[in-house]
Protein backbone atom coordinates (compact mmCIF):
# COMPACT_ATOMS: atom_id res chain seq x y z
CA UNK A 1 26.36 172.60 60.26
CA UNK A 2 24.51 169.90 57.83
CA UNK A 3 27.08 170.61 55.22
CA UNK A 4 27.14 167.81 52.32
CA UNK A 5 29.87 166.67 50.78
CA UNK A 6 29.53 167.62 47.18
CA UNK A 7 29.93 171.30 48.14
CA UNK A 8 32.96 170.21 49.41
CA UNK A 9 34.18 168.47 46.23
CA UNK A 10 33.75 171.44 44.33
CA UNK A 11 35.59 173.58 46.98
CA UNK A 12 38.24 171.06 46.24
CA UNK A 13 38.64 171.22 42.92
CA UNK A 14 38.57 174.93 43.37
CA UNK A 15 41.37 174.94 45.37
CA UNK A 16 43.07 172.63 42.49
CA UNK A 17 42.17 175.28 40.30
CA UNK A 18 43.10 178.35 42.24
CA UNK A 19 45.11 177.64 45.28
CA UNK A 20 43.89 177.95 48.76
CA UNK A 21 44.39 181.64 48.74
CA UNK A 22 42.61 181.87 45.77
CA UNK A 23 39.76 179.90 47.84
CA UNK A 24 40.10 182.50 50.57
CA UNK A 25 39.25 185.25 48.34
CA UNK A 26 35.60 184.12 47.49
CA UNK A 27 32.67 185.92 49.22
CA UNK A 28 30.92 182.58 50.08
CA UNK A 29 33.80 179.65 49.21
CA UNK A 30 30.64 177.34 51.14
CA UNK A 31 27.34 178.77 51.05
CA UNK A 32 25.91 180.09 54.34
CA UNK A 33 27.95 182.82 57.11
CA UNK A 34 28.41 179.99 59.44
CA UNK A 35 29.57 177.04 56.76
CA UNK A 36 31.52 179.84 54.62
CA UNK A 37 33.43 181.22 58.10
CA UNK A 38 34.04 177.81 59.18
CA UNK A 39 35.63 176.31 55.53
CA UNK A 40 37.48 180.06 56.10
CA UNK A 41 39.20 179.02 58.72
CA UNK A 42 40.47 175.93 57.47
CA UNK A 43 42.05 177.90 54.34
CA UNK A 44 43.59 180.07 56.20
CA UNK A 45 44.95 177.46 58.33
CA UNK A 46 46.28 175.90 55.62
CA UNK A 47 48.15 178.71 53.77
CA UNK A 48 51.74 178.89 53.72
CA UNK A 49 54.04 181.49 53.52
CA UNK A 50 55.57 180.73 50.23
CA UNK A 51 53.03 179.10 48.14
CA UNK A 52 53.38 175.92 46.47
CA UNK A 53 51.41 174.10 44.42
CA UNK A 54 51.82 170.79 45.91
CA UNK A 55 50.73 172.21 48.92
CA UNK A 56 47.67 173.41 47.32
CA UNK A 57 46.94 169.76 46.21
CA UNK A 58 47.22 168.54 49.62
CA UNK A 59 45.28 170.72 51.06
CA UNK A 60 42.52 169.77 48.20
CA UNK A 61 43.21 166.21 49.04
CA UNK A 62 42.23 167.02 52.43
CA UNK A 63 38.96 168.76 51.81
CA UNK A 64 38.60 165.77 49.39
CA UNK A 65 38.69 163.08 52.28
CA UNK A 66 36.39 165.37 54.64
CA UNK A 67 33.95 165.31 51.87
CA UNK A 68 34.49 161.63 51.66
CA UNK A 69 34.07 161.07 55.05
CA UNK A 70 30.27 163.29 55.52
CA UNK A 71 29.28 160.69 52.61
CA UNK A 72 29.80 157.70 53.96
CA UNK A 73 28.43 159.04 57.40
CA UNK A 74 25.07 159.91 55.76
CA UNK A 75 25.04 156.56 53.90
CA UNK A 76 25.66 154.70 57.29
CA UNK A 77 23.13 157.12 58.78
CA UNK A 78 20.53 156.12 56.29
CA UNK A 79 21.06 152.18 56.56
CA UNK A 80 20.57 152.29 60.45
């Protein structure tokens, strides 16, 4: 779906921000149908029936490493 991983650092720090239900609530939390229906998916698999914050935070920590993880793929892609 070619998505980069500094959309997914802000999404992150959204979710820091706002919570992941607060992330659900955006009309495009990624921009794109496909991109923002897949990243909806993932918040609503990670919502919890009684919020918590810390939960929140991992869940941001998550997206975090994912974003983390497309970087260093397109650096290793470039080098080869």
């Amino acid at each position: 779906m070619d998505v980069g991983p500094y959309p997914l650092t802000f999404l992150a720090r959204y979710v820091r921000a706002a919570g992941v239900r607060g992330a659900l609530e955006l009309p495009e939390p990624l921009i794109g149908a496909e991109r923002a229906e897949l990243v909806r998916g993932w918040l609503s698999a990670g919502i919890t029936a009684e919020p918590v914050p810390a939960d929140d935070d991992l869940f941001a920590q998550w997206i975090d490493t994912v974003a983390m993880l497309l970087a260093v793929r397109r650096s290793v892609g470039r080098a080869s």
